[in-house]
N, C-alpha and C. Protein backbone atom coordinates (compact mmCIF):
# COMPACT_ATOMS: atom_id res chain seq x y z
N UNK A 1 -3.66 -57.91 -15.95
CA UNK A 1 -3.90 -56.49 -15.97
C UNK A 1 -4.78 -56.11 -14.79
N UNK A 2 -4.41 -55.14 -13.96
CA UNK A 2 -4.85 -54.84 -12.97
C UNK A 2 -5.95 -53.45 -12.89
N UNK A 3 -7.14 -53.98 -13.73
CA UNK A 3 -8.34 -52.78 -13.88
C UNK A 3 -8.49 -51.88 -12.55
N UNK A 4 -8.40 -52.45 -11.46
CA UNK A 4 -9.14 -51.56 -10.35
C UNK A 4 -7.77 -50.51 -10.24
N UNK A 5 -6.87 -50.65 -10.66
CA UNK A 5 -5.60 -49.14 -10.09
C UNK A 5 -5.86 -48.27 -11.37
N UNK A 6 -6.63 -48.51 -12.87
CA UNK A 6 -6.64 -47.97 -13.88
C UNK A 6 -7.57 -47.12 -13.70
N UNK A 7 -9.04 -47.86 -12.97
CA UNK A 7 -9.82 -46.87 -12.74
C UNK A 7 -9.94 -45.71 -11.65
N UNK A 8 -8.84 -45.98 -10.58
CA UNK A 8 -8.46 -44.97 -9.82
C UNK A 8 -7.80 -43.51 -10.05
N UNK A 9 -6.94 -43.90 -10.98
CA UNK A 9 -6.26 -43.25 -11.82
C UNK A 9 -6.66 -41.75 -12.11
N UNK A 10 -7.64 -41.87 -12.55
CA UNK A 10 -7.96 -40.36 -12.76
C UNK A 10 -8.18 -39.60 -11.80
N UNK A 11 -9.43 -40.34 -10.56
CA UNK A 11 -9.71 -39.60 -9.84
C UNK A 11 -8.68 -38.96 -9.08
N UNK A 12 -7.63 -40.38 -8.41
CA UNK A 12 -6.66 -39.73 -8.04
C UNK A 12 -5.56 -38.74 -8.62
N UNK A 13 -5.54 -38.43 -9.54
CA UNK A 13 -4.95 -37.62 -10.75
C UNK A 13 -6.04 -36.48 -10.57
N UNK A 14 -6.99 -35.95 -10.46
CA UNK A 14 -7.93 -34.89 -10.71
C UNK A 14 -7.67 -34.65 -8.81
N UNK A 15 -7.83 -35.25 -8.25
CA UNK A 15 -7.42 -34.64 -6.87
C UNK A 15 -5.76 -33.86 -6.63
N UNK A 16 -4.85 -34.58 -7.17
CA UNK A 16 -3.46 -34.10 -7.12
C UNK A 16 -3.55 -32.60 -8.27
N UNK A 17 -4.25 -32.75 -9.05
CA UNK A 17 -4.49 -31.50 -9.89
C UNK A 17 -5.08 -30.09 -9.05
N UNK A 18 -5.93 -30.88 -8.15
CA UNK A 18 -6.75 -29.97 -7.31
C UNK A 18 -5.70 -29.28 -6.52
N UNK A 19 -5.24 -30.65 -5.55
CA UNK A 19 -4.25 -29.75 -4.60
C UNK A 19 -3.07 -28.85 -4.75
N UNK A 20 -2.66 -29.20 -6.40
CA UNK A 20 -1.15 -28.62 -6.89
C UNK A 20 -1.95 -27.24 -7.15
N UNK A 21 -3.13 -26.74 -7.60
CA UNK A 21 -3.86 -25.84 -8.41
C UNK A 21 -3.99 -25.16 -6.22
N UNK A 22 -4.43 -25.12 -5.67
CA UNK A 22 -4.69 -25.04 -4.58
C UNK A 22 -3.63 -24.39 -3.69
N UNK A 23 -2.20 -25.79 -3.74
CA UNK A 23 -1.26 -24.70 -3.25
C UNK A 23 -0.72 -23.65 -3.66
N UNK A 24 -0.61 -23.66 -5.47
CA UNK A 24 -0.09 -22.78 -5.77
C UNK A 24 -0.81 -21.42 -5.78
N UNK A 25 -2.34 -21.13 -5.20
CA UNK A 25 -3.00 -20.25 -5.53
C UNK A 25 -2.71 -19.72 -3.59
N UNK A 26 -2.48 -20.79 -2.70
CA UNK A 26 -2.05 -20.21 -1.69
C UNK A 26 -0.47 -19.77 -1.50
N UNK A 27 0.39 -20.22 -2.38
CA UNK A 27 1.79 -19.26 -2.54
C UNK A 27 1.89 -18.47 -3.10
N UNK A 28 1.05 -18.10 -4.20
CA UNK A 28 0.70 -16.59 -4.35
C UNK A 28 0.09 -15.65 -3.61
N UNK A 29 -1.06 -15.65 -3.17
CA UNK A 29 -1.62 -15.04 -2.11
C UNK A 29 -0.72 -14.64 -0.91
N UNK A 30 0.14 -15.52 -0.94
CA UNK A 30 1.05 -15.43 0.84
C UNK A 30 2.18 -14.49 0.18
N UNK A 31 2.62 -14.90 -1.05
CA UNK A 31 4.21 -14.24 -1.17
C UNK A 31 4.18 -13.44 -2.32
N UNK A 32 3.21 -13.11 -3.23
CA UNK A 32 3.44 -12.22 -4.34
C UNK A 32 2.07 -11.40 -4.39
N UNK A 33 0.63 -12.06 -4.76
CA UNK A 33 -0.30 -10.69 -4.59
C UNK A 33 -1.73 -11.32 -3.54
N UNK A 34 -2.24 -10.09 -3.09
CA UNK A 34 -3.25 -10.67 -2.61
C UNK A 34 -4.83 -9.60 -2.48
N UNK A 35 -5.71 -9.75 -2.51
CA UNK A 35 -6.84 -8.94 -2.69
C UNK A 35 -7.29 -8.06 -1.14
N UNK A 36 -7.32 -7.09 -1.06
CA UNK A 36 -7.98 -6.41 -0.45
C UNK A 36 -9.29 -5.25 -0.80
N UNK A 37 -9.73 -4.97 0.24
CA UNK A 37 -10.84 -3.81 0.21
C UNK A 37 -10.69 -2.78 0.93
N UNK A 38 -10.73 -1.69 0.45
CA UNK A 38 -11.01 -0.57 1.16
C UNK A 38 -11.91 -0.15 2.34
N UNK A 39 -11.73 0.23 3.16
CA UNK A 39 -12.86 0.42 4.71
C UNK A 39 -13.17 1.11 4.89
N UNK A 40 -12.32 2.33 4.31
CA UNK A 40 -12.80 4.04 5.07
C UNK A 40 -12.01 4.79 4.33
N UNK A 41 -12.57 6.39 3.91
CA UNK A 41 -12.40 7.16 2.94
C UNK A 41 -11.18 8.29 3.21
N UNK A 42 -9.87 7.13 3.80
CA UNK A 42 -8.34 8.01 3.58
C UNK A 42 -8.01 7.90 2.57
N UNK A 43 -8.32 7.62 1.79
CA UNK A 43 -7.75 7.65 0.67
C UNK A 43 -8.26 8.16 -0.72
N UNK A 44 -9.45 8.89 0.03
CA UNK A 44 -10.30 9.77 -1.34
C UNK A 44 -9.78 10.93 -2.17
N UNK A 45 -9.40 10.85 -3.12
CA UNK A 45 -10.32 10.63 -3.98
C UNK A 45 -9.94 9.55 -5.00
N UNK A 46 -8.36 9.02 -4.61
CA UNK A 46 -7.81 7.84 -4.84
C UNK A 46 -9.01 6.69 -4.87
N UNK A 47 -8.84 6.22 -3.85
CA UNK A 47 -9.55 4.80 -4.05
C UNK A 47 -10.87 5.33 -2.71
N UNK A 48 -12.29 4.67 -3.51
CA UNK A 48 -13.37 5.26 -3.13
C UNK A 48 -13.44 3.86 -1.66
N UNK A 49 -14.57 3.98 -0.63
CA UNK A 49 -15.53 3.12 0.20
C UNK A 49 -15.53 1.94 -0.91
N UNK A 50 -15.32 0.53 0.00
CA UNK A 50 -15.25 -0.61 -0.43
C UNK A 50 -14.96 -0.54 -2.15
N UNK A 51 -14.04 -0.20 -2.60
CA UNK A 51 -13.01 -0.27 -3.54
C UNK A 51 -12.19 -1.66 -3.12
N UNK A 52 -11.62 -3.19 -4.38
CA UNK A 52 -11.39 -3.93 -4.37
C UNK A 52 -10.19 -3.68 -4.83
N UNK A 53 -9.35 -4.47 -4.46
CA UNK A 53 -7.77 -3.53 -4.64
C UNK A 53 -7.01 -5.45 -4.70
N UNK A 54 -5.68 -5.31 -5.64
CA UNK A 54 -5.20 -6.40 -5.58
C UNK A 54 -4.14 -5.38 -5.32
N UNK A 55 -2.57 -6.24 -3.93
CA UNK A 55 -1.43 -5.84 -3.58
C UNK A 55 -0.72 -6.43 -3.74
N UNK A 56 0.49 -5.71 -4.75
CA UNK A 56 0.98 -6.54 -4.98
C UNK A 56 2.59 -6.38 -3.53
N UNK A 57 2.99 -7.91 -3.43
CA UNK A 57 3.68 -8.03 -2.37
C UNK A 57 5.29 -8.42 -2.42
N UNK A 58 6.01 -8.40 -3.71
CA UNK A 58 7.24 -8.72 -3.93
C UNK A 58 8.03 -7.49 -3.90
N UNK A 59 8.04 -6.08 -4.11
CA UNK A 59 8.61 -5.70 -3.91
C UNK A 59 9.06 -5.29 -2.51
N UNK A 60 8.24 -5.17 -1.50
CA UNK A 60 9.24 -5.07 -0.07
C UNK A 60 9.78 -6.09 0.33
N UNK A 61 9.45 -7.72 -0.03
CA UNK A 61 10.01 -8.68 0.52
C UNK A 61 11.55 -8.48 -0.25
N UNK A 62 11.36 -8.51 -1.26
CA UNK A 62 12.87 -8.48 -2.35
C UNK A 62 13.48 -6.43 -1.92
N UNK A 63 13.24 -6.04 -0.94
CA UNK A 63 13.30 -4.72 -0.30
C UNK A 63 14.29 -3.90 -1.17
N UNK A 64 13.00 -3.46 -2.36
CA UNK A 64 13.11 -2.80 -3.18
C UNK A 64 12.34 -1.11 -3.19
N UNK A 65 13.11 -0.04 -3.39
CA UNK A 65 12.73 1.22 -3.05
C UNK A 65 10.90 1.05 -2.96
N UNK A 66 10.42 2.02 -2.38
CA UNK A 66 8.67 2.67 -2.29
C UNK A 66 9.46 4.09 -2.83
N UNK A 67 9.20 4.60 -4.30
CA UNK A 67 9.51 5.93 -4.25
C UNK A 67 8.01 6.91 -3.62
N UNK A 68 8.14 8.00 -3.03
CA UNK A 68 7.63 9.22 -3.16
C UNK A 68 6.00 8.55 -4.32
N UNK A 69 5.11 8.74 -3.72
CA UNK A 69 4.03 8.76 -4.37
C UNK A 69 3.31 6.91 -4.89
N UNK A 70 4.00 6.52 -3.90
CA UNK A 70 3.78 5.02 -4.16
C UNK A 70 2.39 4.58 -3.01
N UNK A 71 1.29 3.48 -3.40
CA UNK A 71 0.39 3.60 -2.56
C UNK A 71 0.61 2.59 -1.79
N UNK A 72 0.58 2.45 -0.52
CA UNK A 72 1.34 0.90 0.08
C UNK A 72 0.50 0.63 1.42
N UNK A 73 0.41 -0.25 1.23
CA UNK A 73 -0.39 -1.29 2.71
C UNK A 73 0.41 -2.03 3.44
N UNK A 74 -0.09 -1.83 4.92
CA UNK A 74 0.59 -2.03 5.63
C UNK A 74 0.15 -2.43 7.09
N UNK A 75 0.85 -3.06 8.11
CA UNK A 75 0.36 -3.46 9.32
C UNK A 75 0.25 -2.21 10.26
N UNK A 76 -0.86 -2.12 10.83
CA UNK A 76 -1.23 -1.08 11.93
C UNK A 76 0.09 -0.75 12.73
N UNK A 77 0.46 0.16 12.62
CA UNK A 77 1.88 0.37 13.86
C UNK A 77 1.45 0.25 15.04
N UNK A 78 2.32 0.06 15.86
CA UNK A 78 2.28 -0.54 17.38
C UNK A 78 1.44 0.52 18.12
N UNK A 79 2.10 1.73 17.96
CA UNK A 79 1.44 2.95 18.39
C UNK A 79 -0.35 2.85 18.33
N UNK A 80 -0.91 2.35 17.28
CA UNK A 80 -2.05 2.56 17.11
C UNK A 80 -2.66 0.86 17.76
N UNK A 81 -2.04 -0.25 17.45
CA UNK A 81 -2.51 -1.15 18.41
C UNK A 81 -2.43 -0.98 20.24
N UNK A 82 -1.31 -0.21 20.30
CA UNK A 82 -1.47 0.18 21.88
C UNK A 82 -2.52 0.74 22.35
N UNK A 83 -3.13 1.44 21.27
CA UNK A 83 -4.23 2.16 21.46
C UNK A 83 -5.37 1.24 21.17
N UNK A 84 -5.57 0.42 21.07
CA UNK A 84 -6.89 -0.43 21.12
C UNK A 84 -7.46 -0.82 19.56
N UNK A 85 -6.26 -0.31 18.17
CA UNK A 85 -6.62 -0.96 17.30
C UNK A 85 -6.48 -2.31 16.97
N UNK A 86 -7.14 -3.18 15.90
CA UNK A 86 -6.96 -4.43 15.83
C UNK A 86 -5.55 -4.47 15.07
N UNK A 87 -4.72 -5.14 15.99
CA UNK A 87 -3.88 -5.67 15.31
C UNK A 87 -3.47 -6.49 13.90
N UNK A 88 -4.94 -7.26 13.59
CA UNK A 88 -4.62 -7.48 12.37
C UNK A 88 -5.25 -6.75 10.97
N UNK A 89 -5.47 -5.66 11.44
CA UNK A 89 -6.33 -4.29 10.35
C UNK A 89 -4.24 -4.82 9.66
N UNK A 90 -4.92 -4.10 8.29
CA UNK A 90 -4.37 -3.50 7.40
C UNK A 90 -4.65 -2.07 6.90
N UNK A 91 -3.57 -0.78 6.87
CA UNK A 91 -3.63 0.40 6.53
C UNK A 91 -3.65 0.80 4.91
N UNK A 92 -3.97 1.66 4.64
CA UNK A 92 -3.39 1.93 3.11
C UNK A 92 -3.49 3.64 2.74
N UNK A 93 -1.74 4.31 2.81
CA UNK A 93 -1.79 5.30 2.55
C UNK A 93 -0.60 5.70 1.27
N UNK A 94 -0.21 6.81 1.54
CA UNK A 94 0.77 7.36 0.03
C UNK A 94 2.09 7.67 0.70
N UNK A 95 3.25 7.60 0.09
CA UNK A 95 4.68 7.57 0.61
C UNK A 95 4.60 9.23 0.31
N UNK A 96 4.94 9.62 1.27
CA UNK A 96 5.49 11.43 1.01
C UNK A 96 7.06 11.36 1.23
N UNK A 97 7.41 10.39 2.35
CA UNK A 97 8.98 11.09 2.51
C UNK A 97 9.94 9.63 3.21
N UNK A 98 10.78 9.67 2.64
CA UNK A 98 11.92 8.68 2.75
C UNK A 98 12.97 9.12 3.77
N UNK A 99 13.47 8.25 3.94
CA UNK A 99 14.54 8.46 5.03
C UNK A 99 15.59 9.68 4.65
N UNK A 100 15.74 10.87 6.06
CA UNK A 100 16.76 11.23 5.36
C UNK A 100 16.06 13.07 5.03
N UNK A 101 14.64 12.25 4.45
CA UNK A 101 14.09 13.76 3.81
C UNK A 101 13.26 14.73 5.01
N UNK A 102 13.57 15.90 4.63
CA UNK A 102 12.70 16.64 5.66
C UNK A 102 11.01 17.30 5.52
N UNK A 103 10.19 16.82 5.88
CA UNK A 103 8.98 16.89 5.66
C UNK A 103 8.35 17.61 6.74
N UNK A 104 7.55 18.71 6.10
CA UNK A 104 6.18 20.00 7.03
C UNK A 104 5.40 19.93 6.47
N UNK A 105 3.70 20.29 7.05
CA UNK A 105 3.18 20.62 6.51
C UNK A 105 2.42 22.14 6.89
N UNK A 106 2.56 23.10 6.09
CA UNK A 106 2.16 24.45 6.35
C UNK A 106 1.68 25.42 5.50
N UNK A 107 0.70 25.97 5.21
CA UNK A 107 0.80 26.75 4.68
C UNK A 107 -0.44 26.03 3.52
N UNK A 108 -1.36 25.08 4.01
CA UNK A 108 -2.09 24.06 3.34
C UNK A 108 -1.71 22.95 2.60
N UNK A 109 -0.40 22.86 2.84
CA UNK A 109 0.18 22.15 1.18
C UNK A 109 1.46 21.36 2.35
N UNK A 110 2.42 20.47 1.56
CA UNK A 110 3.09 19.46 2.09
C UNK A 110 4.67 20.11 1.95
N UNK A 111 5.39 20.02 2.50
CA UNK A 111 6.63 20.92 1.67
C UNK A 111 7.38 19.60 2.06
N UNK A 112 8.60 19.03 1.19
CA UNK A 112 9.50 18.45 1.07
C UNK A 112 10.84 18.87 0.89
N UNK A 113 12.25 18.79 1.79
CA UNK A 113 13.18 19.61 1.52
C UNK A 113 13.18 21.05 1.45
N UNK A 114 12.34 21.73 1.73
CA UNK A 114 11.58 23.16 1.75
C UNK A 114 11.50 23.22 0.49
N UNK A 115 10.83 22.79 0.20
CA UNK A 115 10.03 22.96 -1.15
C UNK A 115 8.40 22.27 -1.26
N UNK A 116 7.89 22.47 -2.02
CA UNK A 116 6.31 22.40 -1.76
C UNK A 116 6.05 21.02 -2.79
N UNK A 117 5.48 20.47 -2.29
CA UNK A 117 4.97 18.82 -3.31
C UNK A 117 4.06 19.15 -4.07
N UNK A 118 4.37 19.02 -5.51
CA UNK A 118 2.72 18.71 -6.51
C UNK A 118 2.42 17.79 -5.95
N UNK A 119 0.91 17.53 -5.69
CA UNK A 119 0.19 16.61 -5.55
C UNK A 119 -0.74 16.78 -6.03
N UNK A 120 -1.48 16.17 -7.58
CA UNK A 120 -2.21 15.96 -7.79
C UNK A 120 -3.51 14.95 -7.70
N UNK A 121 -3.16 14.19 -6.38
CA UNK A 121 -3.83 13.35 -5.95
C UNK A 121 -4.97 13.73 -5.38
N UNK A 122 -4.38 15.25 -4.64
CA UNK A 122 -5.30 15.99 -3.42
C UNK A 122 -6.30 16.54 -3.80
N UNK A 123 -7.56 16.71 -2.95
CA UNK A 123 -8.43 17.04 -3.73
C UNK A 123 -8.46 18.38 -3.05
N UNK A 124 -7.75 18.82 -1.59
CA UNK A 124 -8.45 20.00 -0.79
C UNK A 124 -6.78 20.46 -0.13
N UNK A 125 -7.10 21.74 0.00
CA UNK A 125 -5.39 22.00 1.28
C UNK A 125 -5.73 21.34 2.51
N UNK A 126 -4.55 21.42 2.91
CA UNK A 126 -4.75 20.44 4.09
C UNK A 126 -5.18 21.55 5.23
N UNK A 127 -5.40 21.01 6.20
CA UNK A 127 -5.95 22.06 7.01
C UNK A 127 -5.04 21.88 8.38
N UNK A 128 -4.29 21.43 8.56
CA UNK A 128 -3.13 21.15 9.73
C UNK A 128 -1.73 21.72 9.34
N UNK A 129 -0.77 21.93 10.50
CA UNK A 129 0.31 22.01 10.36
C UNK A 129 1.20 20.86 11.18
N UNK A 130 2.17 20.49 10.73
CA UNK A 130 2.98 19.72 10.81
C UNK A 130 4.30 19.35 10.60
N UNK A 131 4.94 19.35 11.61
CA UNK A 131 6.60 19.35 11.80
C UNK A 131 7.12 20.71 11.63
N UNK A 132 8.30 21.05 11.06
CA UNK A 132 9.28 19.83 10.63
C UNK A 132 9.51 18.57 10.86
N UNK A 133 9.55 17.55 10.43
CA UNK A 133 10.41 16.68 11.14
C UNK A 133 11.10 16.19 9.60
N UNK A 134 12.77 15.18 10.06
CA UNK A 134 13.41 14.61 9.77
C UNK A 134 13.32 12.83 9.64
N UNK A 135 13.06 12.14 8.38
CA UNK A 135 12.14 11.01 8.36
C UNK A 135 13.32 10.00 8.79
N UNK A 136 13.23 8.88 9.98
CA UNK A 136 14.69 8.19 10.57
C UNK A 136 14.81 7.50 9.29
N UNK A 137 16.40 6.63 9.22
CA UNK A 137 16.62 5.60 8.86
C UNK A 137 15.64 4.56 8.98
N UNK A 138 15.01 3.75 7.53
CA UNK A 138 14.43 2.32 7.86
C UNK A 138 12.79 3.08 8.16
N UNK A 139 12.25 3.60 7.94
CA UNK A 139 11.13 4.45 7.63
C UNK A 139 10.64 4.95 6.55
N UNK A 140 9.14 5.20 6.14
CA UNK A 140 8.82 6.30 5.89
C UNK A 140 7.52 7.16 6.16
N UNK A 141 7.34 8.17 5.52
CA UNK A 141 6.43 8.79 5.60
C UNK A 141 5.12 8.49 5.19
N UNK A 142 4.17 8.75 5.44
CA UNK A 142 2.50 8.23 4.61
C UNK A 142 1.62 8.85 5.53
N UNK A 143 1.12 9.36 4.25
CA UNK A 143 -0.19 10.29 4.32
C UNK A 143 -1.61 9.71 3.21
N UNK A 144 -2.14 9.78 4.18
CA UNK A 144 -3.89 9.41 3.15
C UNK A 144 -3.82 10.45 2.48
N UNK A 145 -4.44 10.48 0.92
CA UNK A 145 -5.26 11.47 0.17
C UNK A 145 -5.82 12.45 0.67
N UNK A 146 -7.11 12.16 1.62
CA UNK A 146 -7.78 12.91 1.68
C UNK A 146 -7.22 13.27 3.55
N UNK A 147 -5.94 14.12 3.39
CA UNK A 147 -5.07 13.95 4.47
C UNK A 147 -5.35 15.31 5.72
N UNK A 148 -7.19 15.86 5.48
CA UNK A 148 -7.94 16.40 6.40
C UNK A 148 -8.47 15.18 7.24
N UNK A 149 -8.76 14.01 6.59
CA UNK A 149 -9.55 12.93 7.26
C UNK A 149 -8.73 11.30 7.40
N UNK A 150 -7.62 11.90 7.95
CA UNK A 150 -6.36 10.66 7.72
C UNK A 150 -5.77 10.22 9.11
N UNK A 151 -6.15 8.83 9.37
CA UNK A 151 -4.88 8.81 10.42
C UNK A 151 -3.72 8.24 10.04
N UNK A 152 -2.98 8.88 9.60
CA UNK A 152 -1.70 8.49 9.47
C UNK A 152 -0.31 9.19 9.87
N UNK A 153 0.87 9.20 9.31
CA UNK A 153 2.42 9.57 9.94
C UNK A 153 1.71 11.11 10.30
N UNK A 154 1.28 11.38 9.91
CA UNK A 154 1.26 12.96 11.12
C UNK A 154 0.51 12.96 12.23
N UNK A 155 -0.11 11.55 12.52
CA UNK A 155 -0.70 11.98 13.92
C UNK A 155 0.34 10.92 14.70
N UNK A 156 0.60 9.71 14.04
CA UNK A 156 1.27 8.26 14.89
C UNK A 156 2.71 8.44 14.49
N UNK A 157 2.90 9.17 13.57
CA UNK A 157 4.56 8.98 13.20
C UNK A 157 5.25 8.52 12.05
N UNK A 158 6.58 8.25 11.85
CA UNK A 158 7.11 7.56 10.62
C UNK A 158 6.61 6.15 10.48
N UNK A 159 6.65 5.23 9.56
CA UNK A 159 6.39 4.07 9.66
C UNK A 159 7.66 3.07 9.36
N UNK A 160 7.37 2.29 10.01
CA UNK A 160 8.82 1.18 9.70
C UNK A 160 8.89 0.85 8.49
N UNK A 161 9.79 0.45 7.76
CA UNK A 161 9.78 -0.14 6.26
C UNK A 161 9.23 -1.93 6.15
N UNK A 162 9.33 -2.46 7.35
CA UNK A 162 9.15 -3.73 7.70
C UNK A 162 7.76 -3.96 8.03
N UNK A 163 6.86 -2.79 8.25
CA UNK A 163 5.58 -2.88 8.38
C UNK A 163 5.01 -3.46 7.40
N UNK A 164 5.27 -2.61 6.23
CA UNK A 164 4.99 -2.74 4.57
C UNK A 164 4.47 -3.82 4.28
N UNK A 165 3.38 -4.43 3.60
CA UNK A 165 2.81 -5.40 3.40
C UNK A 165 2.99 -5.76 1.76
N UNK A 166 2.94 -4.49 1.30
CA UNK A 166 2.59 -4.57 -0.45
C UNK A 166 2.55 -3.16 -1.26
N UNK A 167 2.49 -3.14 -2.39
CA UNK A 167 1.83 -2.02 -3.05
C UNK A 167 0.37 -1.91 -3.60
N UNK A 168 -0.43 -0.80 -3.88
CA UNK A 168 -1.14 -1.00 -4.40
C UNK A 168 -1.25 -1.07 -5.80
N UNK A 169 -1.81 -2.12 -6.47
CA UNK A 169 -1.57 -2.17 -8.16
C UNK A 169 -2.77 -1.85 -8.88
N UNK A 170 -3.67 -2.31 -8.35
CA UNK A 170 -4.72 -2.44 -9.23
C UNK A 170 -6.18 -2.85 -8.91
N UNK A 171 -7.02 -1.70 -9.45
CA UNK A 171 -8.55 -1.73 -8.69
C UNK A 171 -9.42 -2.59 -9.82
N UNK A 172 -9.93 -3.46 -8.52
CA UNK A 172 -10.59 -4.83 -9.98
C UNK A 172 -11.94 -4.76 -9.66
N UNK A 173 -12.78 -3.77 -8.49
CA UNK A 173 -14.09 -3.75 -8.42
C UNK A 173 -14.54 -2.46 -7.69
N UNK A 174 -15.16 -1.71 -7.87
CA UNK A 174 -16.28 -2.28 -8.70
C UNK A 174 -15.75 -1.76 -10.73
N UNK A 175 -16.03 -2.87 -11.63
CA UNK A 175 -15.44 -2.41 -12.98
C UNK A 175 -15.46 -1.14 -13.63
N UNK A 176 -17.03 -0.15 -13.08
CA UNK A 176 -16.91 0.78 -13.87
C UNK A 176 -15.11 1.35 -13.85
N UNK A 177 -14.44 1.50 -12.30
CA UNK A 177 -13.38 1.86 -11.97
C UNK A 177 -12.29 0.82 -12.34
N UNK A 178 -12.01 -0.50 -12.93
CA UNK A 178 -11.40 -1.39 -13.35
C UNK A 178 -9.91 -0.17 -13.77
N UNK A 179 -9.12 -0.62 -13.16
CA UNK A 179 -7.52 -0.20 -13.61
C UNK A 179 -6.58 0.00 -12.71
N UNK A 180 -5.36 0.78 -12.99
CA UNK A 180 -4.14 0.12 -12.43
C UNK A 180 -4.05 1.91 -11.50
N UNK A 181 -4.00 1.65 -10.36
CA UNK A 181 -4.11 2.94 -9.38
C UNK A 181 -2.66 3.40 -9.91
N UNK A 182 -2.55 4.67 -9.88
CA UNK A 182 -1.68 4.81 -10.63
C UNK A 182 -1.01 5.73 -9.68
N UNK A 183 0.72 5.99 -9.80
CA UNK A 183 1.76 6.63 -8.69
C UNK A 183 2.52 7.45 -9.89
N UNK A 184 3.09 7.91 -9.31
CA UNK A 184 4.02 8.22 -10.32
C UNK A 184 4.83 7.08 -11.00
N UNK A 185 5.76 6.88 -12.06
CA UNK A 185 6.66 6.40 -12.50
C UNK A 185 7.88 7.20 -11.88
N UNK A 186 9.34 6.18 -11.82
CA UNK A 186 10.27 6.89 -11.67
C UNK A 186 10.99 7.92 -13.05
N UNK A 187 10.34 7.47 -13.93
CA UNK A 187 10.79 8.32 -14.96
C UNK A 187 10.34 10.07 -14.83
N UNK A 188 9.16 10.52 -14.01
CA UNK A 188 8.22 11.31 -14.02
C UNK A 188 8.97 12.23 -12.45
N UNK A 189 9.90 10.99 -11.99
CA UNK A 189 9.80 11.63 -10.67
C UNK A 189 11.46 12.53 -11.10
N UNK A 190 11.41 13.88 -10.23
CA UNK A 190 13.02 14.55 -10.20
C UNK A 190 13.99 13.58 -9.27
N UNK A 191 14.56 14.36 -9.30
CA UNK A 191 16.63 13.43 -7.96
C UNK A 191 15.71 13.91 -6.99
N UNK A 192 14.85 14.98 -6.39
CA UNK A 192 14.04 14.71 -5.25
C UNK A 192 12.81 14.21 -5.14
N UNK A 193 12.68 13.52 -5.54
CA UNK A 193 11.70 12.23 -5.60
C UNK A 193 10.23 13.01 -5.87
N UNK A 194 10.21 14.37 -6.31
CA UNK A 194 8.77 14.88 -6.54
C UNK A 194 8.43 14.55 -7.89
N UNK A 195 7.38 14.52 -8.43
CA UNK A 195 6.96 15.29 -9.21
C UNK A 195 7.82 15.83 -10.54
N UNK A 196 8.33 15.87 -12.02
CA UNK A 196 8.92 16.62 -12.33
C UNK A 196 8.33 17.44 -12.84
């Protein structure tokens, strides 16, 4: 009987536990969710200054709709790295408009299809005007919350769909705020993706 491979045994067994526990916490992170924080207040009154946010990341890989009112993170567009941002920032704003749809903003408020968006997200009218424009194929639209103090598709443009990093699911710090950021459901939304 060979004692010295018996007593190895575990340790080496509690290390293979380690590393199986290890990779699998790095194939999640890479391909289904991963934790972020908030940096700056586009997204008020949504998600506050250093707000802890888990994203979740399977639905654009499995390139499954972002309806209208979905919160999504994403890689800095080129436009804004040309301009001297860090390329590896991550963004996080709200889907207003899908390919296809025609989006202004005038009159304080967002109009979609010439029609005006509930948004109960907003806390203020907006104070800009913007477009018309027509959102391309393989795009969409996104606007911060607090979309007086936003850089997003109305100053840099549509965004690619391939940018897309994730959705936002769920705020895990600080607890008083513990819960699931919430979008619409598609049940909630009309055939034009507002609001019903």
């Amino acid at each position: 009987m060979d004692t010295g491979s018996q007593n190895k045994s575990p340790l080496l067994s509690g290390w293979r536990s380690l590393l199986l526990w290890l990779l699998l916490a790095l194939v999640l992170r890479w391909g289904v969710i991963e934790p972020r924080w908030i940096p700056s207040g586009s997204m008020l009154p949504t998600l506050q200054l250093q707000d802890r946010i888990l994203v979740e990341k399977l639905r654009p890989r499995l390139h499954r709709p972002l309806p209208n009112g979905t919160v999504v993170v994403f890689h800095a567009p080129q436009v804004l790295v040309s301009a001297g941002y860090d390329p590896k920032a991550a963004l996080i704003k709200r889907v207003v408009g899908q390919a296809g749809e025609v989006l202004e903003v005038k009159d304080g408020a967002l109009w979609r299809n010439g029609r005006p968006v509930d948004e109960p997200w907003r806390s203020e009218p907006l104070d800009y005007n913007f477009g018309p424009v027509t959102v391309p194929a393989g795009t969409l639209l996104v606007l911060g919350d607090n979309r007086n103090a936003s850089l997003d598709s109305h100053v840099w443009g549509p965004l690619p769909e391939t940018d897309v990093i994730g959705t936002a699911v769920l705020r895990y710090w600080p607890l008083s705020r513990f819960g699931a950021i919430r979008f619409p459901a598609p049940a909630q939304l009309n055939a034009d993706g507002e609001l019903g």
